[in-house]
Protein backbone atom coordinates (compact mmCIF):
# COMPACT_ATOMS: atom_id res chain seq x y z
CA UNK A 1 0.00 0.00 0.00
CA UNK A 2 1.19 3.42 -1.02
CA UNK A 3 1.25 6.08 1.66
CA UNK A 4 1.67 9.49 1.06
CA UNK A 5 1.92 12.83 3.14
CA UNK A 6 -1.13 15.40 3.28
CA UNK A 7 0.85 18.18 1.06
CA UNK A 8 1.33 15.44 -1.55
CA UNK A 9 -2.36 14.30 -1.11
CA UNK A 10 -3.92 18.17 -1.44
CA UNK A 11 -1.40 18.69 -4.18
CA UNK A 12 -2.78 15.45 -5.92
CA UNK A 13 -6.29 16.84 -4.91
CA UNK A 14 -5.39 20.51 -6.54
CA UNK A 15 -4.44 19.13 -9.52
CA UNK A 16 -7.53 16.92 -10.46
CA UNK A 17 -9.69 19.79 -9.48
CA UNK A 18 -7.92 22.15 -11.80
CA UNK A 19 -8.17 19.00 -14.99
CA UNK A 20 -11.79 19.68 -14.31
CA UNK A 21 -12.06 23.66 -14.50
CA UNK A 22 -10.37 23.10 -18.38
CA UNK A 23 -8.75 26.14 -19.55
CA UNK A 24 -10.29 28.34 -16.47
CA UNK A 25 -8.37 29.65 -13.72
CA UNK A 26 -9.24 28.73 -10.15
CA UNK A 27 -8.40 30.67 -7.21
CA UNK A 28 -6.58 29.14 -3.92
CA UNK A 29 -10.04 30.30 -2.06
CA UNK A 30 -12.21 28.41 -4.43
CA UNK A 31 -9.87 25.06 -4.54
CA UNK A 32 -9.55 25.39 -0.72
CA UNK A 33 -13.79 25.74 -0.13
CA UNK A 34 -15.10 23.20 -3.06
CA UNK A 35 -12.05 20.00 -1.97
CA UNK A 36 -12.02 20.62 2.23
CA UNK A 37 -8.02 21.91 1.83
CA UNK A 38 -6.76 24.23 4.44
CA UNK A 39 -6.33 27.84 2.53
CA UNK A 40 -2.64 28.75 3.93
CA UNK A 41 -1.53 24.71 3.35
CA UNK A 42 -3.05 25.08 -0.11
CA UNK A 43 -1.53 28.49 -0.63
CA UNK A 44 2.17 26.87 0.01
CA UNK A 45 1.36 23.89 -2.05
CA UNK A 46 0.17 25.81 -5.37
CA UNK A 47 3.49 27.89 -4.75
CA UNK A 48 5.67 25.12 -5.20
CA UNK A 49 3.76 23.45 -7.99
CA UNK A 50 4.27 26.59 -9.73
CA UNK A 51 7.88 26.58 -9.23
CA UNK A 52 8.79 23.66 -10.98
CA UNK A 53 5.93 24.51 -13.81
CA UNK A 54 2.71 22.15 -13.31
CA UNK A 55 0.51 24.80 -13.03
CA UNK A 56 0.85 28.75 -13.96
CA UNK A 57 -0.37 32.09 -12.14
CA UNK A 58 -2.80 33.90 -12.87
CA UNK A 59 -2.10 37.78 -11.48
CA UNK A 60 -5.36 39.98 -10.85
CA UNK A 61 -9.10 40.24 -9.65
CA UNK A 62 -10.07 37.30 -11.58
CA UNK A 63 -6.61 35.72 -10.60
CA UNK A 64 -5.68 32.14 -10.21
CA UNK A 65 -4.18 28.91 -10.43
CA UNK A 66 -4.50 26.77 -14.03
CA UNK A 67 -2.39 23.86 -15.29
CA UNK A 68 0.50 24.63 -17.36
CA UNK A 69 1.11 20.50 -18.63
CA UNK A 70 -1.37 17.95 -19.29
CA UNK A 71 -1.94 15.82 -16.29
CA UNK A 72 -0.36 13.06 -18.17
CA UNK A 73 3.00 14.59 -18.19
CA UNK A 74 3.27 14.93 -14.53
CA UNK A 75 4.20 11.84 -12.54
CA UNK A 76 4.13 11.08 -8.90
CA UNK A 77 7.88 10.92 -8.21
CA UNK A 78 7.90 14.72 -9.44
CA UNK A 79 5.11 15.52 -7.45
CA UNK A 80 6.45 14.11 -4.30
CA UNK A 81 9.85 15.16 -5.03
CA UNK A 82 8.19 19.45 -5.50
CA UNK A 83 6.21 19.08 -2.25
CA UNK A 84 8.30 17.02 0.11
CA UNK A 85 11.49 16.84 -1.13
CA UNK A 86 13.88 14.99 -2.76
């Protein structure tokens, strides 16, 4: 059985919500309300997801998080290895 950390879990979590918003940009607020994730955890996560370029920024009012690769091109090694270290 595979066990893995919370920030790896939300970050998994993140990232299937955002699959489903398409091309639309989803704020930390409305990730954290609509899948149960802690805003400031969340906030933390997205920021290092960013870094290493799974998802993009979005500055502004209508500001956000979206994908920046297919879902397919981002494996669970790199995920774990972004949010918890190598």
């Amino acid at each position: 059985m595979l066990r893995v950390n919370k920030k790896i879990e939300y970050g998994i979590i993140a990232l299937l919500y955002l699959v489903g918003k398409e091309d639309k940009v989803a704020s930390v607020r409305e990730i954290s309300n609509n899948c149960g994730i802690p805003e400031t955890l969340l906030s933390k996560i997205m920021q290092s997801m960013k870094n290493v370029g799974f998802v993009s920024a979005v500055y502004g009012n209508q500001g956000g998080y979206r994908l920046s690769r297919e879902l397919s091109e981002i494996n669970l090694l790199d995920l774990t290895q972004a949010l918890a270290g190598p």
